[in-house]
C-alpha atoms as a PDB file:
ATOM      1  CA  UNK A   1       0.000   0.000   0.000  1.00  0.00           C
ATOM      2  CA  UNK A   2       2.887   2.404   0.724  1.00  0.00           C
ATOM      3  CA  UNK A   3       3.994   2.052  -2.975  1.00  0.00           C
ATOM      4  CA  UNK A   4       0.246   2.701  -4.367  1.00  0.00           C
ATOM      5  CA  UNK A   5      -0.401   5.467  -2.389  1.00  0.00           C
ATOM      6  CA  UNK A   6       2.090   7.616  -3.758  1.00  0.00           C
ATOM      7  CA  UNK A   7       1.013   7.054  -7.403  1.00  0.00           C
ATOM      8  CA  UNK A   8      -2.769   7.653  -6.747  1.00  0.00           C
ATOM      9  CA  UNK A   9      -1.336  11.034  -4.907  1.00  0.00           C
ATOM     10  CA  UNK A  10       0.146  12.129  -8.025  1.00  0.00           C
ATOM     11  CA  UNK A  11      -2.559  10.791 -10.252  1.00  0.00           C
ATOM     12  CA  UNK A  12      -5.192  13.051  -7.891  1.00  0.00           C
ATOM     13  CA  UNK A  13      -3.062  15.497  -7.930  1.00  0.00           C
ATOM     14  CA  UNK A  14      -2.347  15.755 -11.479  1.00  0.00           C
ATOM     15  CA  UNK A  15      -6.079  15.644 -12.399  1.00  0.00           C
ATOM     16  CA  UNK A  16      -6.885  18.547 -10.022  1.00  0.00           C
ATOM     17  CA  UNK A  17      -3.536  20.349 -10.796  1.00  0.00           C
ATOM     18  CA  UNK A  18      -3.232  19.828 -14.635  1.00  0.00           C
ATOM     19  CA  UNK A  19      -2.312  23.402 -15.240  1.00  0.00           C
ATOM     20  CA  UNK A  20       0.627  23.416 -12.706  1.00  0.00           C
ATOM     21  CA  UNK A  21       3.969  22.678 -14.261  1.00  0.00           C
ATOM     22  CA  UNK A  22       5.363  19.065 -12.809  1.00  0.00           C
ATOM     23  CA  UNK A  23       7.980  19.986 -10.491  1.00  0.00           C
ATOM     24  CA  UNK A  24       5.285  22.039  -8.777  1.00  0.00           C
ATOM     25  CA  UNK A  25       2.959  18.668  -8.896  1.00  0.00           C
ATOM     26  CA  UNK A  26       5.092  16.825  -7.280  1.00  0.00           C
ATOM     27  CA  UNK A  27       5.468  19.211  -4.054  1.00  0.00           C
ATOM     28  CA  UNK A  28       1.459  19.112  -4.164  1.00  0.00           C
ATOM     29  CA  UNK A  29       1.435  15.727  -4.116  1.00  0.00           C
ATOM     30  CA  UNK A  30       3.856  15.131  -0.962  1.00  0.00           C
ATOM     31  CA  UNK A  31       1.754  18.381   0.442  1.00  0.00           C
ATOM     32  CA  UNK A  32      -1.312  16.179  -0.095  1.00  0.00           C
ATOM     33  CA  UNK A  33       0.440  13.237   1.352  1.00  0.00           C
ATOM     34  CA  UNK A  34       1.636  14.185   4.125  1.00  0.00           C
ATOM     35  CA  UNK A  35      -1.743  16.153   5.235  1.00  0.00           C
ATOM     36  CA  UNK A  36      -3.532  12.928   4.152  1.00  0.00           C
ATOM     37  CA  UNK A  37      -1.561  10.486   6.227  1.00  0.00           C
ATOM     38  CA  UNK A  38      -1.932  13.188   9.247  1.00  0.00           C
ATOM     39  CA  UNK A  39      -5.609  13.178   8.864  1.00  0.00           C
ATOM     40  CA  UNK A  40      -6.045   9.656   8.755  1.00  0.00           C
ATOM     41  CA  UNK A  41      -3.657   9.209  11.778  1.00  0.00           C
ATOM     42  CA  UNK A  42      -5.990  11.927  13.388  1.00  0.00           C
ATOM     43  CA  UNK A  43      -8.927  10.063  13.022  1.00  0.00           C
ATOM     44  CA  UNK A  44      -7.503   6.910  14.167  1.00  0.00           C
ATOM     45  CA  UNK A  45      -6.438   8.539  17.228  1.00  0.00           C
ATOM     46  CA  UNK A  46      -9.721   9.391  17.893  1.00  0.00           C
ATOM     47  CA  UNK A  47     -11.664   6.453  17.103  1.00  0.00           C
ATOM     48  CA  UNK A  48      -8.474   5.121  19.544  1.00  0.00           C
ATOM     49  CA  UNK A  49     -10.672   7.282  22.162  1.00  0.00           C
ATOM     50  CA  UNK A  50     -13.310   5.816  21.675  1.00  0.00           C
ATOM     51  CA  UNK A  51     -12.087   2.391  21.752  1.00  0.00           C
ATOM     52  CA  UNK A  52     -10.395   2.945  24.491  1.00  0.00           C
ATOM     53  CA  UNK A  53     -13.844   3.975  26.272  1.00  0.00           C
ATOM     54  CA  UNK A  54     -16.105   1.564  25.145  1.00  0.00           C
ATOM     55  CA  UNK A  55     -13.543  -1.202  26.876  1.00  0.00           C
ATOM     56  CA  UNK A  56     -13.987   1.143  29.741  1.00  0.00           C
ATOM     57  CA  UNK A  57     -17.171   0.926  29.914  1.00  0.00           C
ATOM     58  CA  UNK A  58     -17.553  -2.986  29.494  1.00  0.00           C
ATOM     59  CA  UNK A  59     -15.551  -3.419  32.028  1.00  0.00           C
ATOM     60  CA  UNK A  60     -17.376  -1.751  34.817  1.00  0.00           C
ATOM     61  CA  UNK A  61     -15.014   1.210  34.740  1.00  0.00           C
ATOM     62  CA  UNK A  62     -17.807   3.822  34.437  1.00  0.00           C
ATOM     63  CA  UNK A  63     -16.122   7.073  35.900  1.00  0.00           C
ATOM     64  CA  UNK A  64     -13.055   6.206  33.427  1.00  0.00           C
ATOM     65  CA  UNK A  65     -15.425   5.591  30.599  1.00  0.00           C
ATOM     66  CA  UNK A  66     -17.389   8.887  31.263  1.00  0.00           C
ATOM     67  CA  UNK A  67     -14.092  10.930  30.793  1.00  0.00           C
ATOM     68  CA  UNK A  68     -13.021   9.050  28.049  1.00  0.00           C
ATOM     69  CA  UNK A  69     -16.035   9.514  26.071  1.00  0.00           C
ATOM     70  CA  UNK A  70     -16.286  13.356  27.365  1.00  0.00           C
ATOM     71  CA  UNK A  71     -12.946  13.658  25.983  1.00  0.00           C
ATOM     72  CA  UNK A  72     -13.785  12.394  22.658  1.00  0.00           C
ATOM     73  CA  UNK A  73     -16.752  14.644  22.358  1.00  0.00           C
ATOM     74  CA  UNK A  74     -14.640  17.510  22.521  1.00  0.00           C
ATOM     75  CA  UNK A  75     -12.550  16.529  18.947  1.00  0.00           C
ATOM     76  CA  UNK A  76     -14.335  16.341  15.626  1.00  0.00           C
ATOM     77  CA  UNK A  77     -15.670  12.792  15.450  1.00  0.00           C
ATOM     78  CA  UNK A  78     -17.288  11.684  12.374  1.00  0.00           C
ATOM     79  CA  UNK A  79     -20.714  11.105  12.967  1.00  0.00           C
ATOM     80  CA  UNK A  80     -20.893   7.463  13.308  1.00  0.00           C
ATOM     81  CA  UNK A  81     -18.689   7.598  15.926  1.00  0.00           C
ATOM     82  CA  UNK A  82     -20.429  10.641  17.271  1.00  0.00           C
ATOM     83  CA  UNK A  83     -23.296   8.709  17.433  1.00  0.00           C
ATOM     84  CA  UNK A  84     -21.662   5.624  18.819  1.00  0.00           C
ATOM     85  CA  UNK A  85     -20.693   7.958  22.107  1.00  0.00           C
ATOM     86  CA  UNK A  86     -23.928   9.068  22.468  1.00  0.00           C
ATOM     87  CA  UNK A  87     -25.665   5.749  22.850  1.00  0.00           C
ATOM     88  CA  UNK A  88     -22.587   4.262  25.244  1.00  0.00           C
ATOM     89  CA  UNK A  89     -23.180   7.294  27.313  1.00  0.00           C
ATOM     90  CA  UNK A  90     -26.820   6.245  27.134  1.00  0.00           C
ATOM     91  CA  UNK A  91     -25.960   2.499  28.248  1.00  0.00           C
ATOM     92  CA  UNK A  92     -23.755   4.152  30.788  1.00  0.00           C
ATOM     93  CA  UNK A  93     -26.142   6.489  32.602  1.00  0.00           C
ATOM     94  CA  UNK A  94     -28.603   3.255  32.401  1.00  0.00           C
ATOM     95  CA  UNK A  95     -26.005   1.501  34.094  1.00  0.00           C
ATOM     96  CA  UNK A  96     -26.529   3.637  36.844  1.00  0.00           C
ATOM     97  CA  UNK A  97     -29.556   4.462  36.932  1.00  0.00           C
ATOM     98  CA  UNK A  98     -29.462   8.413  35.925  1.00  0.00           C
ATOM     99  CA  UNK A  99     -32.519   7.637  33.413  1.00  0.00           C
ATOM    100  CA  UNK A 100     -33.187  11.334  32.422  1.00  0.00           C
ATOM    101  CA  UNK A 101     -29.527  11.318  30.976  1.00  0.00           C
ATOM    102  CA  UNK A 102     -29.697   8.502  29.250  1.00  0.00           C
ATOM    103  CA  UNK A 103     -32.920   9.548  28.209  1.00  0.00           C
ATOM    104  CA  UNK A 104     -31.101  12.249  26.886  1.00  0.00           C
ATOM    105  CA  UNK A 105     -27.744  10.821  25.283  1.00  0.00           C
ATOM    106  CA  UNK A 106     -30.188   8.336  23.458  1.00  0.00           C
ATOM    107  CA  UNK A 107     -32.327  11.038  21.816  1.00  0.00           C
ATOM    108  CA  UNK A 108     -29.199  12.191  20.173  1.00  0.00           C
ATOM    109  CA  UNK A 109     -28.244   9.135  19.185  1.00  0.00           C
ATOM    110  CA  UNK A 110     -31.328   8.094  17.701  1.00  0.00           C
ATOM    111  CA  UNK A 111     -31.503  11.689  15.737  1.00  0.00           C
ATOM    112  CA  UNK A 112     -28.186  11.089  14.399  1.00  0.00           C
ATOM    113  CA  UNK A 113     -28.948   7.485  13.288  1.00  0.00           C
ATOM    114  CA  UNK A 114     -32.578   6.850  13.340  1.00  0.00           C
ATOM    115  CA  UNK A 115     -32.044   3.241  11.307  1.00  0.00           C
ATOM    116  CA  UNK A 116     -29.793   1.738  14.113  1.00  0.00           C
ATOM    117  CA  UNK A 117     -31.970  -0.265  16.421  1.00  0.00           C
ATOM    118  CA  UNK A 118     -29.631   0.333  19.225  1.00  0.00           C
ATOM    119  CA  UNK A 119     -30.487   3.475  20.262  1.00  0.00           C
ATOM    120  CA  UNK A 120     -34.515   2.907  20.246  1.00  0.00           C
ATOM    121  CA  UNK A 121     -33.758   0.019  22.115  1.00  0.00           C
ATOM    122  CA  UNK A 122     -31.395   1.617  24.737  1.00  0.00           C
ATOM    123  CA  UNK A 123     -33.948   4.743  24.948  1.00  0.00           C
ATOM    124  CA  UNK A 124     -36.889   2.280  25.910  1.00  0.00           C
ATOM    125  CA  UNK A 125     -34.771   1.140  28.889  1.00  0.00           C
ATOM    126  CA  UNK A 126     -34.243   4.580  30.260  1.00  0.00           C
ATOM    127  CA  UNK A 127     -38.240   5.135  29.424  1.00  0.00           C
ATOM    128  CA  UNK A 128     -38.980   2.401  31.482  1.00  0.00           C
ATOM    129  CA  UNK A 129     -36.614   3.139  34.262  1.00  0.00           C
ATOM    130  CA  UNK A 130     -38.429   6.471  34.034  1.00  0.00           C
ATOM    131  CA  UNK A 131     -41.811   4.468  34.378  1.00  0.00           C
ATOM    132  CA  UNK A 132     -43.245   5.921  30.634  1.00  0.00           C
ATOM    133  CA  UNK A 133     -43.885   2.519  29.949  1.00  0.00           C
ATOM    134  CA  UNK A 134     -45.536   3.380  26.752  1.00  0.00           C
ATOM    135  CA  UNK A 135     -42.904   5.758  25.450  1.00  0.00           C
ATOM    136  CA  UNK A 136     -40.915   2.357  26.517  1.00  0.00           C
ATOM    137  CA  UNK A 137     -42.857   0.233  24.677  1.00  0.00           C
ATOM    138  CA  UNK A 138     -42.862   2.591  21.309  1.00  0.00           C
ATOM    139  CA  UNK A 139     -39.059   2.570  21.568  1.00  0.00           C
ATOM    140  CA  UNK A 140     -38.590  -1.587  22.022  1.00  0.00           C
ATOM    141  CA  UNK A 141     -41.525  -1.673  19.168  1.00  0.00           C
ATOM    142  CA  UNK A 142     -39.207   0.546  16.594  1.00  0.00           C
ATOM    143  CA  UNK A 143     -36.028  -1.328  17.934  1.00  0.00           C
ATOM    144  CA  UNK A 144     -38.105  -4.748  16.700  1.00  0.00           C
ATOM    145  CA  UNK A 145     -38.606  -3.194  13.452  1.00  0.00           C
ATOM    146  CA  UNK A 146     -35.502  -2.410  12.606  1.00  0.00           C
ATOM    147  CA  UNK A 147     -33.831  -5.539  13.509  1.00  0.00           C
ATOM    148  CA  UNK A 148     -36.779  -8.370  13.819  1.00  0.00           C
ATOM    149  CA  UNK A 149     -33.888 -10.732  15.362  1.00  0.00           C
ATOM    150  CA  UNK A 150     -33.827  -8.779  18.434  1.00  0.00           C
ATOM    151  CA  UNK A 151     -37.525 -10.622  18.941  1.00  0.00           C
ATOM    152  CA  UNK A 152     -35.982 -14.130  18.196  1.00  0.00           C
ATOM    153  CA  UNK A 153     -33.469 -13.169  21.134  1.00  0.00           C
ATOM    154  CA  UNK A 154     -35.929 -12.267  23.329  1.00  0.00           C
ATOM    155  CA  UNK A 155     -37.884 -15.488  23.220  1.00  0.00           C
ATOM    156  CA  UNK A 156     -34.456 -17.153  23.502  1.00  0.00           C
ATOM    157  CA  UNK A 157     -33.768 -15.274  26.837  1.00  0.00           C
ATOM    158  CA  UNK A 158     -37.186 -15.548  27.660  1.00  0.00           C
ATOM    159  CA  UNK A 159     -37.295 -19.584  27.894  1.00  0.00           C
ATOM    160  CA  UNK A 160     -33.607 -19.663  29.741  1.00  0.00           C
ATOM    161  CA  UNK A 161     -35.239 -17.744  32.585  1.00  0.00           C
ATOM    162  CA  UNK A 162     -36.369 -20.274  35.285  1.00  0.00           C
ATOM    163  CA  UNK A 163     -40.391 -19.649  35.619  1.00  0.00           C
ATOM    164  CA  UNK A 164     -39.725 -18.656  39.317  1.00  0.00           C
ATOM    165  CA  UNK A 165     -37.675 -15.995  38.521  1.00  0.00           C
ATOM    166  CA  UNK A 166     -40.373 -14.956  35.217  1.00  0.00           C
ATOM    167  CA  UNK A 167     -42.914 -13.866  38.037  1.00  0.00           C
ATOM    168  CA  UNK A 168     -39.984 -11.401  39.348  1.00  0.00           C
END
């Protein structure tokens, strides 16, 4: 890849550039390079954050995780991972109970994205934790639609449950 990437740097730069004599191409193109390889290092480093977050927050490490993702909200993020922070902070703030702000975090999330089932799903729990159970059930009803094998787990789940603990 290192050897392509040159040549399609030259080639995009000489289409863009094809009035510009060649010795001042070929500065463009390690301009373009260089500013390339420094974006995409960029965004690495913040999707890094991210990463670096999420394993935060899976395992148990909530206070770390909140920073982290905090942190990451203050860079520019492209918006699926924008989105992806919103919804963890949603799962975190369910996590502990703080319903209203994971209420919250999950609206964003499912204005950003309103195809991934995720964040209707993760919005009905904070609905129901905020006793709305009808806003809840709207939310786990879209989350269905979206992704009809979240009903397949369910019944799965549903039949591993012991029918003492069903009643509960």
């Amino acid at each position: 890849m290192t050897k392509i990437f040159p040549l399609m740097t030259v080639i995009f730069t000489l289409i863009v550039t094809s009035t510009v004599g060649l010795s001042s191409q070929a500065a463009q193109a390690k301009q373009f390079s260089t500013t390339t390889k420094s974006t995409i290092f960029w965004t690495i480093a913040k999707s890094d954050l991210v990463a670096k977050a999420r394993t935060r927050l899976n395992a148990g490490k909530l206070d770390q995780a909140r920073r982290l993702y905090r942190k990451a909200l203050q860079t520019t993020l492209r918006i699926s991972d924008r989105q992806a922070v919103f919804n963890d902070l949603c799962v975190l703030h369910n996590i502990q109970q703080d319903f209203d702000k994971a209420r919250g975090y999950c609206t964003k999330a499912v204005k950003m994205s309103p195809k991934d089932w995720r964040g209707f799903n993760n919005r009905g729990l904070a609905y129901y934790g905020l006793g709305q159970h009808d806003k809840a059930r709207q939310d786990f009803a879209q989350a269905i639609a979206l992704n009809p094998a979240l009903i397949a787990g369910t019944e799965q789940a549903a039949k591993a449950v012991p029918a003492q603990h069903a009643s509960n």
